[in-house]
Protein backbone atom coordinates (compact mmCIF):
# COMPACT_ATOMS: atom_id res chain seq x y z
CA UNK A 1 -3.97 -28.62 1.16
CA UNK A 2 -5.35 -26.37 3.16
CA UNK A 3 -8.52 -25.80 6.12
CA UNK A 4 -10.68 -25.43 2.79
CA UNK A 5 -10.17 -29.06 1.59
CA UNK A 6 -8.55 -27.62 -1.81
CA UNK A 7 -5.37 -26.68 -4.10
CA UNK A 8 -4.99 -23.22 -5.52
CA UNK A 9 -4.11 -25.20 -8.73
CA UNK A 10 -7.68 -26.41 -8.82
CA UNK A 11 -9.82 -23.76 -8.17
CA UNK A 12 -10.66 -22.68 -12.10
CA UNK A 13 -11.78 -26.95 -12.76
CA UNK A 14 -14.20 -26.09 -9.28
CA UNK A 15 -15.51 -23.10 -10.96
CA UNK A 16 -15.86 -24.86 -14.28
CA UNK A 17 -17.67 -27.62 -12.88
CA UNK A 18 -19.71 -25.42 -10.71
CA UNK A 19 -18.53 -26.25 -7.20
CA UNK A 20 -17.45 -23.00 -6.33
CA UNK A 21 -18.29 -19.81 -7.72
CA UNK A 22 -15.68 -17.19 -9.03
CA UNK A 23 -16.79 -15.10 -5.87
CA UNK A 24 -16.01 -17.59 -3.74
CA UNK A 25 -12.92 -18.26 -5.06
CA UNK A 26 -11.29 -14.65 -5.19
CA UNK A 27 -12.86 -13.95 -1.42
CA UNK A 28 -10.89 -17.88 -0.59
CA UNK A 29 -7.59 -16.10 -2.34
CA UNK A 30 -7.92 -12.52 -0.42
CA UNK A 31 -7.76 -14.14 2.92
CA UNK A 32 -5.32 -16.71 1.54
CA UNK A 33 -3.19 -13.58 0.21
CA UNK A 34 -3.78 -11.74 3.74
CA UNK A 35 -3.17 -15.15 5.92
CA UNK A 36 -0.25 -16.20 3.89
CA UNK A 37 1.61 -13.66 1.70
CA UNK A 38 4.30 -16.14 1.63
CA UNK A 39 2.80 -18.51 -0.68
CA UNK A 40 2.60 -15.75 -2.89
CA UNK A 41 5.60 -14.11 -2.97
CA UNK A 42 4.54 -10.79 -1.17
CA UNK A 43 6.04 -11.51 2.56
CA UNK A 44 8.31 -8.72 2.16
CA UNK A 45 6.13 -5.91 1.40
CA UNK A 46 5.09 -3.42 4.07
CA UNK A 47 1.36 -4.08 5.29
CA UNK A 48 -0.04 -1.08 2.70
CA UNK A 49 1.13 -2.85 -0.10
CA UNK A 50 -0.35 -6.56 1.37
CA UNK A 51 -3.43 -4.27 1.77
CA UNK A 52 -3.85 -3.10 -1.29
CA UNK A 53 -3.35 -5.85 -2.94
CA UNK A 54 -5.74 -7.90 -1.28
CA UNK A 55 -8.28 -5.11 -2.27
CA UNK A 56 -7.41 -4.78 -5.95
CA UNK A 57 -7.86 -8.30 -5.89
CA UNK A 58 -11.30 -8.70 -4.20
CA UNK A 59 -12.54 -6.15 -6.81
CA UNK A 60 -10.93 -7.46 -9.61
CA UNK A 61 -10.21 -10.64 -8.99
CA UNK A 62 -12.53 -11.97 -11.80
CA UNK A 63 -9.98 -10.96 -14.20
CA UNK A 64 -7.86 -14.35 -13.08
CA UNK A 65 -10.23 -16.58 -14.02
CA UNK A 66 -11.72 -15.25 -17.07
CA UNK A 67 -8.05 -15.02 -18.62
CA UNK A 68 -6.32 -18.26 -16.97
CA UNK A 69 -5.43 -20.99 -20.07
CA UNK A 70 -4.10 -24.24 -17.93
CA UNK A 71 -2.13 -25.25 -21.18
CA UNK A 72 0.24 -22.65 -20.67
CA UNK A 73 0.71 -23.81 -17.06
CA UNK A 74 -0.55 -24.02 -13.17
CA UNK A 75 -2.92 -21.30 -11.55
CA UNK A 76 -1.13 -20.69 -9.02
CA UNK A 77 1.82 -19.68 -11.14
CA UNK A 78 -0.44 -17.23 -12.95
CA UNK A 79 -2.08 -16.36 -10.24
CA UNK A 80 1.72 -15.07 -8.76
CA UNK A 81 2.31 -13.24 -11.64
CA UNK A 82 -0.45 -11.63 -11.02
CA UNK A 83 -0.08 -10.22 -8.34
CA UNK A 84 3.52 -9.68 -8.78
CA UNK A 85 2.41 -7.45 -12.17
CA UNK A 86 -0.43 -5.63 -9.52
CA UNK A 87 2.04 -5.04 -6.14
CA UNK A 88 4.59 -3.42 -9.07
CA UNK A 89 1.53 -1.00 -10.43
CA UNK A 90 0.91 -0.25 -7.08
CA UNK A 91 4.54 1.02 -6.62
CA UNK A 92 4.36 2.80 -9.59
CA UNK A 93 1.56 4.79 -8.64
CA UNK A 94 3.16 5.84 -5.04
CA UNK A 95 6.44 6.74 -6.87
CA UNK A 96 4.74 8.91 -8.95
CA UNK A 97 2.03 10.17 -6.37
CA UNK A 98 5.36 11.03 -4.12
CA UNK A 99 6.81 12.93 -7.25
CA UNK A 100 3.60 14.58 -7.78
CA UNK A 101 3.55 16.06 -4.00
CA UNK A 102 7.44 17.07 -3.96
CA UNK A 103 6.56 19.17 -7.30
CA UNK A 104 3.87 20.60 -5.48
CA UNK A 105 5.55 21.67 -2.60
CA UNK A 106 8.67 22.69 -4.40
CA UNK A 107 6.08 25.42 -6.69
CA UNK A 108 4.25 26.60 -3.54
């Protein structure tokens, strides 16, 4: 439990029964994400990556809950994957933004 009085497991039954709203629930994850990358499996990445996440997530964050089924398992799980599905687009896109440049440079 944490200094909000709730799970990350029950945050989509709050939002279904209307005692949190979806935007208060992906700002609670963002700082959750930035206080504790631990719990989420991100401790390891550099403080841009950490960053970025927690962005992509504030703006589009929504996408959790509207796709979340609890029969096929706990939120927080899902909500891991994720994020582990975002931090590895995120590398993607600086690989190939760092290909991109040395191309660039290499033709000038």
């Amino acid at each position: 439990m944490n200094k909000a009085g709730f799970e990350l497991n029950e945050l989509p039954e709050l939002i279904e029964k209307g005692k949190l709203t979806r935007k208060e629930a992906i700002n609670f994850i963002a700082e959750e994400i930035h206080r504790n990358p631990g719990l989420f499996l991100i401790s390891k990445q550099n403080d841009e990556i950490k960053s970025e996440l927690v962005f992509r997530f504030l703006k589009n964050g929504y996408f959790v809950f509207d796709h979340y089924k609890k029969e096929f398992g706990k939120f927080r799980n899902y909500l891991i994957s994720y994020l582990r599905y975002q931090r590895l687009t995120i590398h993607r896109e600086k690989f190939y933004e760092n290909v991109q440049n040395r191309t660039y440079t290499g033709l000038s």
